[in-house]
N, C-alpha and C. Protein backbone atom coordinates (compact mmCIF):
# COMPACT_ATOMS: atom_id res chain seq x y z
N UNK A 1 0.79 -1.19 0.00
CA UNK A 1 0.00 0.00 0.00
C UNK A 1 0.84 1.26 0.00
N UNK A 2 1.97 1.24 0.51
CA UNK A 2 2.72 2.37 1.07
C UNK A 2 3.29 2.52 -0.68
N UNK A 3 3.36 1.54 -1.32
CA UNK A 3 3.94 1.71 -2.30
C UNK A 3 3.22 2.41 -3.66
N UNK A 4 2.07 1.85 -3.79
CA UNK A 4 1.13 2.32 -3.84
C UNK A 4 1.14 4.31 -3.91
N UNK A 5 1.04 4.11 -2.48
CA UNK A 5 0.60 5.49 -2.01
C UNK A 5 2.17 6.39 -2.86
N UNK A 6 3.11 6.07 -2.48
CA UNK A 6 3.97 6.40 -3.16
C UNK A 6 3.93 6.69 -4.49
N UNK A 7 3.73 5.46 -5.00
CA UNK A 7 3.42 5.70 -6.63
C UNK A 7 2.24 7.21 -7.18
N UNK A 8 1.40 7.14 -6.72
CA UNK A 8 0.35 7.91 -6.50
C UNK A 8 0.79 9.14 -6.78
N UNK A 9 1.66 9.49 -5.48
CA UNK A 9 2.06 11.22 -4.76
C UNK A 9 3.03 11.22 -6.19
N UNK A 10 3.70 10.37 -6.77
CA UNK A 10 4.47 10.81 -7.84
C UNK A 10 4.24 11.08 -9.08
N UNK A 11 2.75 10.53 -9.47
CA UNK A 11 2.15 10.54 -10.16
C UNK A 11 1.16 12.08 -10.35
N UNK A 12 0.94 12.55 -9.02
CA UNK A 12 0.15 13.23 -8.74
C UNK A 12 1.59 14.51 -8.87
N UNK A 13 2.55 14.31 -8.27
CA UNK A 13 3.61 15.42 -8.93
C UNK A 13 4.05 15.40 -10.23
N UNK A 14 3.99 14.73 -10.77
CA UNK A 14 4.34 14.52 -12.32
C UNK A 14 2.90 15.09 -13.00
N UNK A 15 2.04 14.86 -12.51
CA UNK A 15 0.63 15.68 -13.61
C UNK A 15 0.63 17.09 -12.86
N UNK A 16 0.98 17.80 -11.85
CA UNK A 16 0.94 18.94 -11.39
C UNK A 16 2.00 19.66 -11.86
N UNK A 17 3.33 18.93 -11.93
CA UNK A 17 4.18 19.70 -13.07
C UNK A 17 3.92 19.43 -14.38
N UNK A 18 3.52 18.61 -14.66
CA UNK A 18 3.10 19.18 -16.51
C UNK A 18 2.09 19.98 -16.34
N UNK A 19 0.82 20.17 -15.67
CA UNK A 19 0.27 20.85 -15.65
C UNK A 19 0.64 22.81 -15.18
N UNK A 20 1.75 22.49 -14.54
CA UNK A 20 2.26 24.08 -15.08
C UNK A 20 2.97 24.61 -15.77
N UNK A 21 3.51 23.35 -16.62
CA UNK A 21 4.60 23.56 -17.67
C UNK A 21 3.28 24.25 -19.28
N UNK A 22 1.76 23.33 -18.97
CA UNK A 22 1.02 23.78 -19.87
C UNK A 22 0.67 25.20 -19.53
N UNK A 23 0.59 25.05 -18.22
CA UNK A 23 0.24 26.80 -18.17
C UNK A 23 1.15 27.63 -18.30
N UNK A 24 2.12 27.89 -18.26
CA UNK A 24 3.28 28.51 -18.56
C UNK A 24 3.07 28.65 -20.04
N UNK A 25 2.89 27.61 -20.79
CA UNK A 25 3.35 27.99 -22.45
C UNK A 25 1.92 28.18 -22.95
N UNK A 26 1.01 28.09 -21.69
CA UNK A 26 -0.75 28.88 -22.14
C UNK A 26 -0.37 30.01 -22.36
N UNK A 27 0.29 30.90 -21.25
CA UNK A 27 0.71 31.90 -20.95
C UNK A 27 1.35 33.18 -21.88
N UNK A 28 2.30 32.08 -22.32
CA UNK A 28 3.57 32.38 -23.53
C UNK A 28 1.91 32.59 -23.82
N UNK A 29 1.36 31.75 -24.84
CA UNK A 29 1.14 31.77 -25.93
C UNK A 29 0.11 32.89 -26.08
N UNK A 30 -0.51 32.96 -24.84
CA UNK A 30 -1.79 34.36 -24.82
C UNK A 30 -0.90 35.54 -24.96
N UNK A 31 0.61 35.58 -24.24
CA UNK A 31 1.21 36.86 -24.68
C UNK A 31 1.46 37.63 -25.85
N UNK A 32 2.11 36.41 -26.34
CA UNK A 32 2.20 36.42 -27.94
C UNK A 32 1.16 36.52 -28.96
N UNK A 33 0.21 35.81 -28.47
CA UNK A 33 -1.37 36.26 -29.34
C UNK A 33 -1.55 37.69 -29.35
N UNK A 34 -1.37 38.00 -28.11
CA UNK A 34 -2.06 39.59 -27.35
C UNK A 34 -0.73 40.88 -28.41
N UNK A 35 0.60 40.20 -28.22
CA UNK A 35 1.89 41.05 -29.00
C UNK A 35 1.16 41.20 -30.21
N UNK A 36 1.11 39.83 -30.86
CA UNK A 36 0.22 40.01 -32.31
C UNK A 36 -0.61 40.78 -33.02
N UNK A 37 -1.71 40.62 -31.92
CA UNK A 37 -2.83 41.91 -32.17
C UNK A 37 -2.33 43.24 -31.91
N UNK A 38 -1.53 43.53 -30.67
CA UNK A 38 -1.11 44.83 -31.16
C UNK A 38 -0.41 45.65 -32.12
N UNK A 39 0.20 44.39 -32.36
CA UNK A 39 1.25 44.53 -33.64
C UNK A 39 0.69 44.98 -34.50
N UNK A 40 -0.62 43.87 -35.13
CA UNK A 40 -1.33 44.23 -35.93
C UNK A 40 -1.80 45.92 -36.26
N UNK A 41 -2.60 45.44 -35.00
CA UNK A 41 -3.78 47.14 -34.50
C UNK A 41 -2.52 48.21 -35.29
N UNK A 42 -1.41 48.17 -34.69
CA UNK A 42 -0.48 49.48 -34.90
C UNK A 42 0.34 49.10 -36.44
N UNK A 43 0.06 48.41 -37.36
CA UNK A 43 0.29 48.36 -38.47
C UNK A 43 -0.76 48.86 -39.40
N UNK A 44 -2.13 48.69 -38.84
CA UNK A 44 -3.42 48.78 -39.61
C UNK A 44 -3.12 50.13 -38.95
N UNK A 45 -3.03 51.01 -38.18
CA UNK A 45 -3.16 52.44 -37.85
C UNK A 45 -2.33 53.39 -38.72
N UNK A 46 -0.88 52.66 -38.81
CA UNK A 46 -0.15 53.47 -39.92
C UNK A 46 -0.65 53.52 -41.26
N UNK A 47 -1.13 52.13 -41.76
CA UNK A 47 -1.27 52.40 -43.13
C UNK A 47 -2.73 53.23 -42.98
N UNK A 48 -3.82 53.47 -42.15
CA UNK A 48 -4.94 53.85 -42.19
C UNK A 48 -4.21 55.41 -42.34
N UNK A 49 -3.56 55.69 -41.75
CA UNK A 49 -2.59 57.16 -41.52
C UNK A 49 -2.21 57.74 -42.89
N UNK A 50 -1.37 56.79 -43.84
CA UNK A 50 -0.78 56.97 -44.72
C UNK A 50 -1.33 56.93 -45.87
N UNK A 51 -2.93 56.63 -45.91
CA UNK A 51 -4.18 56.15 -46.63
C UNK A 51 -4.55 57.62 -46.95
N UNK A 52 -4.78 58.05 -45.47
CA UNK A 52 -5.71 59.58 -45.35
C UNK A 52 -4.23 60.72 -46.11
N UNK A 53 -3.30 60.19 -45.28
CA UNK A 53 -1.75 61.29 -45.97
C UNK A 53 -2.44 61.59 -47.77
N UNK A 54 -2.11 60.49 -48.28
CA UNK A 54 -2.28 60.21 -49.31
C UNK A 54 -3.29 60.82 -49.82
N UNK A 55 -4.74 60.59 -49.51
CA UNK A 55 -5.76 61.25 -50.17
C UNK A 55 -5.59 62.70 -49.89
N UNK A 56 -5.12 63.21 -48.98
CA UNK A 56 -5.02 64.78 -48.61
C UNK A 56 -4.42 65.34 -49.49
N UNK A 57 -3.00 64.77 -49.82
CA UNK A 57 -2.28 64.84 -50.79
C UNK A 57 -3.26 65.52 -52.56
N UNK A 58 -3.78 63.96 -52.85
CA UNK A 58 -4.44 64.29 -54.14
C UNK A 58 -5.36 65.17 -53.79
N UNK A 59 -6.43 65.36 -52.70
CA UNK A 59 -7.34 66.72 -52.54
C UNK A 59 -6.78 68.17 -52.85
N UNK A 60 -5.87 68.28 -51.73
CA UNK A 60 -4.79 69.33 -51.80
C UNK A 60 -4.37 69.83 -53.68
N UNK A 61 -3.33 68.62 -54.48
CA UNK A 61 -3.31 68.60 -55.38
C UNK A 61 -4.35 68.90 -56.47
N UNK A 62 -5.67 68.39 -56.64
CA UNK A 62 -6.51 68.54 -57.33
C UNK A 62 -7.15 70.25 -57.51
N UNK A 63 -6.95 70.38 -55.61
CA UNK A 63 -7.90 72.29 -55.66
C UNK A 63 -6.60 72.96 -56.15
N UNK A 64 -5.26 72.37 -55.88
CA UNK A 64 -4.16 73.54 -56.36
C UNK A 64 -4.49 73.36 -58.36
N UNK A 65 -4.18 72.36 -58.79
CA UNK A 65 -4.24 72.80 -60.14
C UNK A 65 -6.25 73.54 -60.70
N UNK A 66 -7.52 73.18 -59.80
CA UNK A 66 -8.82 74.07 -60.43
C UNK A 66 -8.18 75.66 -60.00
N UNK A 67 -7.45 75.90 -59.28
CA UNK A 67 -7.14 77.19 -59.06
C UNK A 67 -6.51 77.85 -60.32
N UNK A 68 -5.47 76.43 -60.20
CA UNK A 68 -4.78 77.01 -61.61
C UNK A 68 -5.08 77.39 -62.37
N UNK A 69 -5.96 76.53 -63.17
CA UNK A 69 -6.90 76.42 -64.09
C UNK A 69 -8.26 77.80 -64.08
N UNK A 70 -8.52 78.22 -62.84
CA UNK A 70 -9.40 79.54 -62.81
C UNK A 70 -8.69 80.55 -63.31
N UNK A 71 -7.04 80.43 -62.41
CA UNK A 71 -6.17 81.60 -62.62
C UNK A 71 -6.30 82.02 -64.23
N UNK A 72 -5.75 81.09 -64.92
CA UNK A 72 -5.37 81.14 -66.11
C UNK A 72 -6.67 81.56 -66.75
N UNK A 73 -8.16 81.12 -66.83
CA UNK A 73 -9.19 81.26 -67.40
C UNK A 73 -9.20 82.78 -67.13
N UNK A 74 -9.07 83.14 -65.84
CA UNK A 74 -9.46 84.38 -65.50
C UNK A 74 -8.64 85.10 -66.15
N UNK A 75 -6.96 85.01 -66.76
CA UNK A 75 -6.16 86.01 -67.29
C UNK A 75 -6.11 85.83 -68.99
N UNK A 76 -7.29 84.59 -69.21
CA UNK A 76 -7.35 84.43 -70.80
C UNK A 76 -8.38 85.43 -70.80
N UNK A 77 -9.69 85.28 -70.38
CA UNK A 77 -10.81 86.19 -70.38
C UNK A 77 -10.32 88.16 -70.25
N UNK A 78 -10.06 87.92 -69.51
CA UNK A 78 -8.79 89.35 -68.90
C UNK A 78 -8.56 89.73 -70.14
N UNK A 79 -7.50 89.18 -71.11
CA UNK A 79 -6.80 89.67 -72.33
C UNK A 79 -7.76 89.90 -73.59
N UNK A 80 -8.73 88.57 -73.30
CA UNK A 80 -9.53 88.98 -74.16
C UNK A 80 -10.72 90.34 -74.54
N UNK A 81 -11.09 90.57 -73.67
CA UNK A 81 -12.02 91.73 -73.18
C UNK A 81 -11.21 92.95 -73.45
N UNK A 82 -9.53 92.78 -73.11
CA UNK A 82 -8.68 94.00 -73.64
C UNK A 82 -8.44 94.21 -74.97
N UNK A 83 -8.61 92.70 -76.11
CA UNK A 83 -8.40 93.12 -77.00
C UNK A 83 -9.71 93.46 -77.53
N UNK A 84 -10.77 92.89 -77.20
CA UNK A 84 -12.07 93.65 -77.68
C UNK A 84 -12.38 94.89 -77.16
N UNK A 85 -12.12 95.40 -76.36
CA UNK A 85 -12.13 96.85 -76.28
C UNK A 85 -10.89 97.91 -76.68
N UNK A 86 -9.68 97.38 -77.10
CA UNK A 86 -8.96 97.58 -77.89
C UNK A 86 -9.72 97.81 -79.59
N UNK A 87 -10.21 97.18 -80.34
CA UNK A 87 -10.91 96.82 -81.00
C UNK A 87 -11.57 97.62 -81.60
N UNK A 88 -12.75 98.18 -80.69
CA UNK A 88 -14.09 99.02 -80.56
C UNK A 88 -13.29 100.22 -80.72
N UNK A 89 -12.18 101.15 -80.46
CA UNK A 89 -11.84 102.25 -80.44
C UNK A 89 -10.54 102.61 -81.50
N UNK A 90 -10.65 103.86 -81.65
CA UNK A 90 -9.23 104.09 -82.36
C UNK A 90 -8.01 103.54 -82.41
N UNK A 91 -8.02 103.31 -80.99
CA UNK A 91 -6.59 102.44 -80.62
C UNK A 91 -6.36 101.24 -81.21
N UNK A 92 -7.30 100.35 -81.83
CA UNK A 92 -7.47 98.98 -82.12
C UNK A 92 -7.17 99.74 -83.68
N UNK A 93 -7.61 100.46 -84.18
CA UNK A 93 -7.67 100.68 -85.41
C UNK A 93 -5.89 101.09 -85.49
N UNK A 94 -5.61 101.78 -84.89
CA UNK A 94 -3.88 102.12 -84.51
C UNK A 94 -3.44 100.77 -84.57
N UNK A 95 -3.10 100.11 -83.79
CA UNK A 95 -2.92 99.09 -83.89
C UNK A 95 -2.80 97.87 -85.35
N UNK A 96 -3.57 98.18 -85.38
CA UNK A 96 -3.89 97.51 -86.91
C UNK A 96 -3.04 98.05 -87.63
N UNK A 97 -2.95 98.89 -88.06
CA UNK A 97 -2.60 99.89 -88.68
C UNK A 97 -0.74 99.73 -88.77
N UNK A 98 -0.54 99.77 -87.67
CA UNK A 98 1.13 98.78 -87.25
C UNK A 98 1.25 97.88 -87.87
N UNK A 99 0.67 96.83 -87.07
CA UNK A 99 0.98 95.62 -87.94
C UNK A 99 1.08 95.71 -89.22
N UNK A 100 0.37 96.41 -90.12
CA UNK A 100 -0.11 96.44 -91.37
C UNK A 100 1.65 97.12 -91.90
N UNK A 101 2.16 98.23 -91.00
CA UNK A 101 3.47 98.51 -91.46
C UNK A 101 4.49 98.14 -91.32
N UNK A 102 3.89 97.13 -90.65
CA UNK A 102 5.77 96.14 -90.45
C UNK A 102 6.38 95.37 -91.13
N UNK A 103 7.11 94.66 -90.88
CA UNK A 103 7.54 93.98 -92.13
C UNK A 103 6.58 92.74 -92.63
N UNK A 104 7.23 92.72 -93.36
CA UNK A 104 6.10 91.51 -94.39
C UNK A 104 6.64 89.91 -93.47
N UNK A 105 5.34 89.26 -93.55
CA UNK A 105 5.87 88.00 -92.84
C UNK A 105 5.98 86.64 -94.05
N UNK A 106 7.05 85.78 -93.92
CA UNK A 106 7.27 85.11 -95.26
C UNK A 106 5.79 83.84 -94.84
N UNK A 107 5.56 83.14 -95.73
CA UNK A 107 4.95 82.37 -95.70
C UNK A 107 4.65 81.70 -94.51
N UNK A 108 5.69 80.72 -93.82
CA UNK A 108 5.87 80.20 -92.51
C UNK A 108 5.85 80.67 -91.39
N UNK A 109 6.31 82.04 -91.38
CA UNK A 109 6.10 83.11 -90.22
C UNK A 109 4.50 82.99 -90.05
N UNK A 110 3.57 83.04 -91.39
CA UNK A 110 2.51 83.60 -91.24
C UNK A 110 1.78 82.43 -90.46
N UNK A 111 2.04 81.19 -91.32
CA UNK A 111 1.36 79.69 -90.71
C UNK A 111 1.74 79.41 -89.65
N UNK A 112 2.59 80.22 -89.15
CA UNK A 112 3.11 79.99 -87.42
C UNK A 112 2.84 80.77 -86.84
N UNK A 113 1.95 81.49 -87.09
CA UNK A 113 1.57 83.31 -86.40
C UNK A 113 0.10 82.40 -86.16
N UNK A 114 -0.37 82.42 -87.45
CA UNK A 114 -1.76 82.16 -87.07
C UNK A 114 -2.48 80.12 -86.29
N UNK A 115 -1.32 79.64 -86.36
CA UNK A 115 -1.56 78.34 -85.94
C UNK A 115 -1.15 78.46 -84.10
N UNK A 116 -0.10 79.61 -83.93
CA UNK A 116 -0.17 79.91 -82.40
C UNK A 116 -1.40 80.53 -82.02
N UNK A 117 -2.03 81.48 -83.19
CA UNK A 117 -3.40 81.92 -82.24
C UNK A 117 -4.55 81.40 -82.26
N UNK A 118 -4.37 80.13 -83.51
CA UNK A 118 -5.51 78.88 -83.10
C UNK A 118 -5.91 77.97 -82.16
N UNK A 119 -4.65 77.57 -81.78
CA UNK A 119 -3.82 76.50 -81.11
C UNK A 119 -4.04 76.90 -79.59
N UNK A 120 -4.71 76.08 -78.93
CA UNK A 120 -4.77 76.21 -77.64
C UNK A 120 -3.96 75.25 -76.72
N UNK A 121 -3.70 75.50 -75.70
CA UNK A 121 -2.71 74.94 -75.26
C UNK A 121 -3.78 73.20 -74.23
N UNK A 122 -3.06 72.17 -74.21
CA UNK A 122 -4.30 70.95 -73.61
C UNK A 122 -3.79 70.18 -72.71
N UNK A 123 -3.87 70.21 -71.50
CA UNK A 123 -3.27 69.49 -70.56
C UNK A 123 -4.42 68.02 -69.97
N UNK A 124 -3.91 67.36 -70.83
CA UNK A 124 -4.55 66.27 -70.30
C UNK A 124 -4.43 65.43 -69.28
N UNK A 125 -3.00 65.96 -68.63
CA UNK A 125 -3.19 64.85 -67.44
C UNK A 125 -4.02 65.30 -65.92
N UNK A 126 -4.56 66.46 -66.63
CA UNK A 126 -5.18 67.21 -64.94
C UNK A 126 -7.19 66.80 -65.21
N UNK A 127 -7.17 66.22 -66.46
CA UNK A 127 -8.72 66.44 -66.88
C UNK A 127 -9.12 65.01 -66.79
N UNK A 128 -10.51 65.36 -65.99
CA UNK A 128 -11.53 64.11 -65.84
C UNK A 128 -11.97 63.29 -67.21
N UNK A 129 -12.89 62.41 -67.13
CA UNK A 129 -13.15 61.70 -68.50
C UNK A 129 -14.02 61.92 -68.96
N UNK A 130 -15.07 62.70 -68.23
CA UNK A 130 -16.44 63.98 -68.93
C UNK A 130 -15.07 64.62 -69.64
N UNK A 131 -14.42 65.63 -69.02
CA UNK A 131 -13.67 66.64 -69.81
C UNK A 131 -13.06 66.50 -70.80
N UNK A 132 -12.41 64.96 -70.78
CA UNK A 132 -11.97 64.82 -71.99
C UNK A 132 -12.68 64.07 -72.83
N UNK A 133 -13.47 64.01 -73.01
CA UNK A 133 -14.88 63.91 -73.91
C UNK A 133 -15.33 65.32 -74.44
N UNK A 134 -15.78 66.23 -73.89
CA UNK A 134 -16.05 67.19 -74.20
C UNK A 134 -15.27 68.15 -75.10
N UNK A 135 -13.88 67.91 -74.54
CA UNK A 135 -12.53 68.20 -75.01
C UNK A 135 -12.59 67.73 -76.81
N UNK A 136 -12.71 66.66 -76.64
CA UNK A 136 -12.65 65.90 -77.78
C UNK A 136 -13.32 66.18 -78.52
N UNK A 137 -14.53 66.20 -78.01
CA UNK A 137 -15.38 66.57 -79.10
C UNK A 137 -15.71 68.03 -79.54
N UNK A 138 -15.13 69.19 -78.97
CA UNK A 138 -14.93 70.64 -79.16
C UNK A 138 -13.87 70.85 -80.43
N UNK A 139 -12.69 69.87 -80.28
CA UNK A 139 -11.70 69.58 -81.28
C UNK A 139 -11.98 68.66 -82.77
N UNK A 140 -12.78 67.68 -81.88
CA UNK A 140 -14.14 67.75 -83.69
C UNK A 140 -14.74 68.93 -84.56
N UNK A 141 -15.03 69.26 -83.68
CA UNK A 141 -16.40 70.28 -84.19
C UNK A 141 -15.34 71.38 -85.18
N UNK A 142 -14.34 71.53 -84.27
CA UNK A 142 -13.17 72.93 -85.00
C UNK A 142 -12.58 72.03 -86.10
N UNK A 143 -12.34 71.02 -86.17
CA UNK A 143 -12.16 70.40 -87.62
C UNK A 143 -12.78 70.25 -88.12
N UNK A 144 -14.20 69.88 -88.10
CA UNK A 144 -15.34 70.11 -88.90
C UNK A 144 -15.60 71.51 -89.89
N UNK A 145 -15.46 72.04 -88.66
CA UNK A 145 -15.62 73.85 -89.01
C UNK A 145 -14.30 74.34 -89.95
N UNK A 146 -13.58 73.23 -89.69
CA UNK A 146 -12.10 74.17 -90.46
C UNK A 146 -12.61 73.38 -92.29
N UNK A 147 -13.15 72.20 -91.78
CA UNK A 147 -12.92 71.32 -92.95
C UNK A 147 -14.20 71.88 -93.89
N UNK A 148 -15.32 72.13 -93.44
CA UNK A 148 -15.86 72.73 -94.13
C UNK A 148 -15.58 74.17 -94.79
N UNK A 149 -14.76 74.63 -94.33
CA UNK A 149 -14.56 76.43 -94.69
C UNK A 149 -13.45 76.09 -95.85
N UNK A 150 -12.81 74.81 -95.71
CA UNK A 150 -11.48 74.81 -96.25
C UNK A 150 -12.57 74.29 -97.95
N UNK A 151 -13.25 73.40 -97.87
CA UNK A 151 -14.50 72.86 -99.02
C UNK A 151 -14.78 74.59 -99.77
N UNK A 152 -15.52 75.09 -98.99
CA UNK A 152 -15.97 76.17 -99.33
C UNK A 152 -14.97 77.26 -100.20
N UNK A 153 -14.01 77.52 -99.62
CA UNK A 153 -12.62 78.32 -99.94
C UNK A 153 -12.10 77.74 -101.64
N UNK A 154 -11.74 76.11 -101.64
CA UNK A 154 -11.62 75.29 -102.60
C UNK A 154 -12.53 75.87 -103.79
N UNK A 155 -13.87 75.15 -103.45
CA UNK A 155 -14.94 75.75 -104.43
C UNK A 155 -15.10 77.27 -104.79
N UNK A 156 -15.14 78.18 -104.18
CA UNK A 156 -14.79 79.71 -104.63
C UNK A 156 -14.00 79.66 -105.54
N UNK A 157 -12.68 78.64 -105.44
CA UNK A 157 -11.62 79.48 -105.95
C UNK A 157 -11.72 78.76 -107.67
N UNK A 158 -12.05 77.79 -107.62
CA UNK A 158 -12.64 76.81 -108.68
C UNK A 158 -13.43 77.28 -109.59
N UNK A 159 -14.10 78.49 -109.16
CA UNK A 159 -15.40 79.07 -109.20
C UNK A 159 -14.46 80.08 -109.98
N UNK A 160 -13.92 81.06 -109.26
CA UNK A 160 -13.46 82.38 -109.61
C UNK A 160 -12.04 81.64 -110.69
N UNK A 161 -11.20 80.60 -110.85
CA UNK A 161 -11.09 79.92 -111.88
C UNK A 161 -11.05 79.95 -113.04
N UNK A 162 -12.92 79.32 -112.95
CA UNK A 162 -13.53 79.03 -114.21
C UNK A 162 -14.08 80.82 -114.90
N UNK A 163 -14.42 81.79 -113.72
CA UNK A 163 -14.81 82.92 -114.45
C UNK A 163 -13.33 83.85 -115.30
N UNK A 164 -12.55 83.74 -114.49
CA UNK A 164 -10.99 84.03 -115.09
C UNK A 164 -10.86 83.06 -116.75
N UNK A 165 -10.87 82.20 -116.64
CA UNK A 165 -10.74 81.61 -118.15
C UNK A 165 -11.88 81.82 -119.25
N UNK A 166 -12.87 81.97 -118.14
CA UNK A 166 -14.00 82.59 -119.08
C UNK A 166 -14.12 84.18 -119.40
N UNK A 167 -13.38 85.09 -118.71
CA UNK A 167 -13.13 86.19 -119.10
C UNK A 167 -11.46 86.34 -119.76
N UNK A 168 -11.14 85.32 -120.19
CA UNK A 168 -9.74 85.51 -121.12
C UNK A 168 -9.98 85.28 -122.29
N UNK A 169 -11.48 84.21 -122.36
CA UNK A 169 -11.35 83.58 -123.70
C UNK A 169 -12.64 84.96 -124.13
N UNK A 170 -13.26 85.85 -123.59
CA UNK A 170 -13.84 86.80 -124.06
C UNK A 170 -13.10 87.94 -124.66
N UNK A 171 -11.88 88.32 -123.34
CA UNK A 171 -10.50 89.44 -124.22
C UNK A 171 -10.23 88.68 -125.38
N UNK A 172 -9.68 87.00 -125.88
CA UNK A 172 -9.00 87.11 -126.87
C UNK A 172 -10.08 87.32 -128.13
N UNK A 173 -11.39 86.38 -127.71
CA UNK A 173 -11.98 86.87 -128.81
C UNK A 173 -12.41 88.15 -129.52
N UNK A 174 -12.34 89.19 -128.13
CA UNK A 174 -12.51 90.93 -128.85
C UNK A 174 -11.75 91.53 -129.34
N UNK A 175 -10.19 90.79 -128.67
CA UNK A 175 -9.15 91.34 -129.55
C UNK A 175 -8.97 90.88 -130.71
N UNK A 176 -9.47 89.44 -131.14
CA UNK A 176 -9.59 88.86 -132.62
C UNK A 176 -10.19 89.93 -133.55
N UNK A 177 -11.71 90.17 -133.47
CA UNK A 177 -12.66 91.08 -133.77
C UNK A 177 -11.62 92.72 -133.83
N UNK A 178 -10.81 93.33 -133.12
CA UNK A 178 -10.35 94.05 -133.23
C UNK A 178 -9.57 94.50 -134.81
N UNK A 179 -8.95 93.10 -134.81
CA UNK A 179 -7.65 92.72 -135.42
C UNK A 179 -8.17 92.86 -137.21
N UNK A 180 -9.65 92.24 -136.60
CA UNK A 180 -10.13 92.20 -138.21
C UNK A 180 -11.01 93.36 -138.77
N UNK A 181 -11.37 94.36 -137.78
CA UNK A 181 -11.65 95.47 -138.21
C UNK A 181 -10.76 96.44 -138.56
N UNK A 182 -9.56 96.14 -138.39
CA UNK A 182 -8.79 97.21 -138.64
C UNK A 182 -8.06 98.72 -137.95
N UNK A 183 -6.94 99.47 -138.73
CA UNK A 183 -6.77 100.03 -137.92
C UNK A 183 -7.43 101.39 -137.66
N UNK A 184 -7.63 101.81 -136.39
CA UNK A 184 -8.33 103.38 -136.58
C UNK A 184 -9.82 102.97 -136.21
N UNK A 185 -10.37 101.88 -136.88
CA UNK A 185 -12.17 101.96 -136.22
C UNK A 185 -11.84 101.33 -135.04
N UNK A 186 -12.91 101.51 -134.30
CA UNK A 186 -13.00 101.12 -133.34
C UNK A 186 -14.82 100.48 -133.21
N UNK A 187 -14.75 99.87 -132.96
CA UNK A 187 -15.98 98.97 -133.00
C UNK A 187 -16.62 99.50 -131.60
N UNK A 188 -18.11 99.58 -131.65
CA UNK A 188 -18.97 100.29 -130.68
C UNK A 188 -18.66 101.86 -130.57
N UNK A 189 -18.22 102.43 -130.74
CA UNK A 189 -18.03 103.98 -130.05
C UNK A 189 -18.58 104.72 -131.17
N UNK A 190 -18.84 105.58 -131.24
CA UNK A 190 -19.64 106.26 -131.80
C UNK A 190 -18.65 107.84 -131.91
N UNK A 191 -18.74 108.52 -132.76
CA UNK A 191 -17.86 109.53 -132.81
C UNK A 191 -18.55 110.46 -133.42
């Protein structure tokens, strides 16, 4: 019995130390769970941080270039209104009037004079995808408009052309008629 009883108490110390060897590495292991999650928590806080950085960023960015974009509208409108009231008065007519005495511009000067004051300037990387739709299709319409004027211009000139050859072949034939009336009359006039 004693032996027994012995066996027992050793048995009974052998499951009381494993049993705190499990709690011990329960222990560990809730710590480390608990490290984890904070770990976590404070990884998900930075990037939540660096999320908002970020969008502030493009907000910030976006109102700095509509500003831009007002600025500039506001100092295109600005110039314009100066040259139309430039325009309306003597001064515009002065003006004109300059240009008109300066030097002559060669061909290319001219197609580069007037293709800078066609030519608008297009920044597409600041514009939404309404805008550049709209965009797009404003730049239709002015080729449309160019392409038709350019039809029109063509045909005039086709036009004015055909009346040029038709008023050459009328001089030669009056000068024929001239030739065969002789010298001194003059055909129609009356004297």
């Amino acid at each position: 019995m004693e032996k027994d009883l012995l066996e027992l108490h050793t048995l009974i110390d052998v499951h009381f130390d494993q049993r705190k060897k499990d709690e011990e590495e329960l222990i560990s292991l809730k710590d480390r769970i608990e490290n984890r999650r904070s770990e976590r928590a404070e990884i998900h806080r930075v990037r939540t941080e660096r999320e908002k950085d970020r969008q502030n960023r493009i907000a910030e960015e976006r109102h700095r270039k509509e500003d831009d974009e007002a600025k500039k509208k506001a100092v295109d409108d600005l110039k314009k209104k100066k040259v139309l009231s430039g325009m309306g008065n003597f001064g515009g007519f002065l003006a004109k009037a300059e240009t008109r005495k300066g030097k002559r511009l060669t061909g290319l000067e001219i197609k580069k004079k007037t293709l800078g004051e066609r030519r608008k300037t297009l920044n597409v990387d600041t514009m939404r995808e309404d805008a550049l739709k709209h965009e797009a299709q404003e730049m239709w319409n002015s080729i449309y408009q160019l392409e038709s004027e350019k039809f029109d211009h063509t045909e005039y000139m086709k036009h004015q052309k055909y009346e040029i050859i038709v008023l050459l072949n009328r001089i030669q034939h009056a000068q024929k008629f001239k030739k065969i009336l002789g010298k001194g009359k003059v055909a129609g006039r009356w004297k």
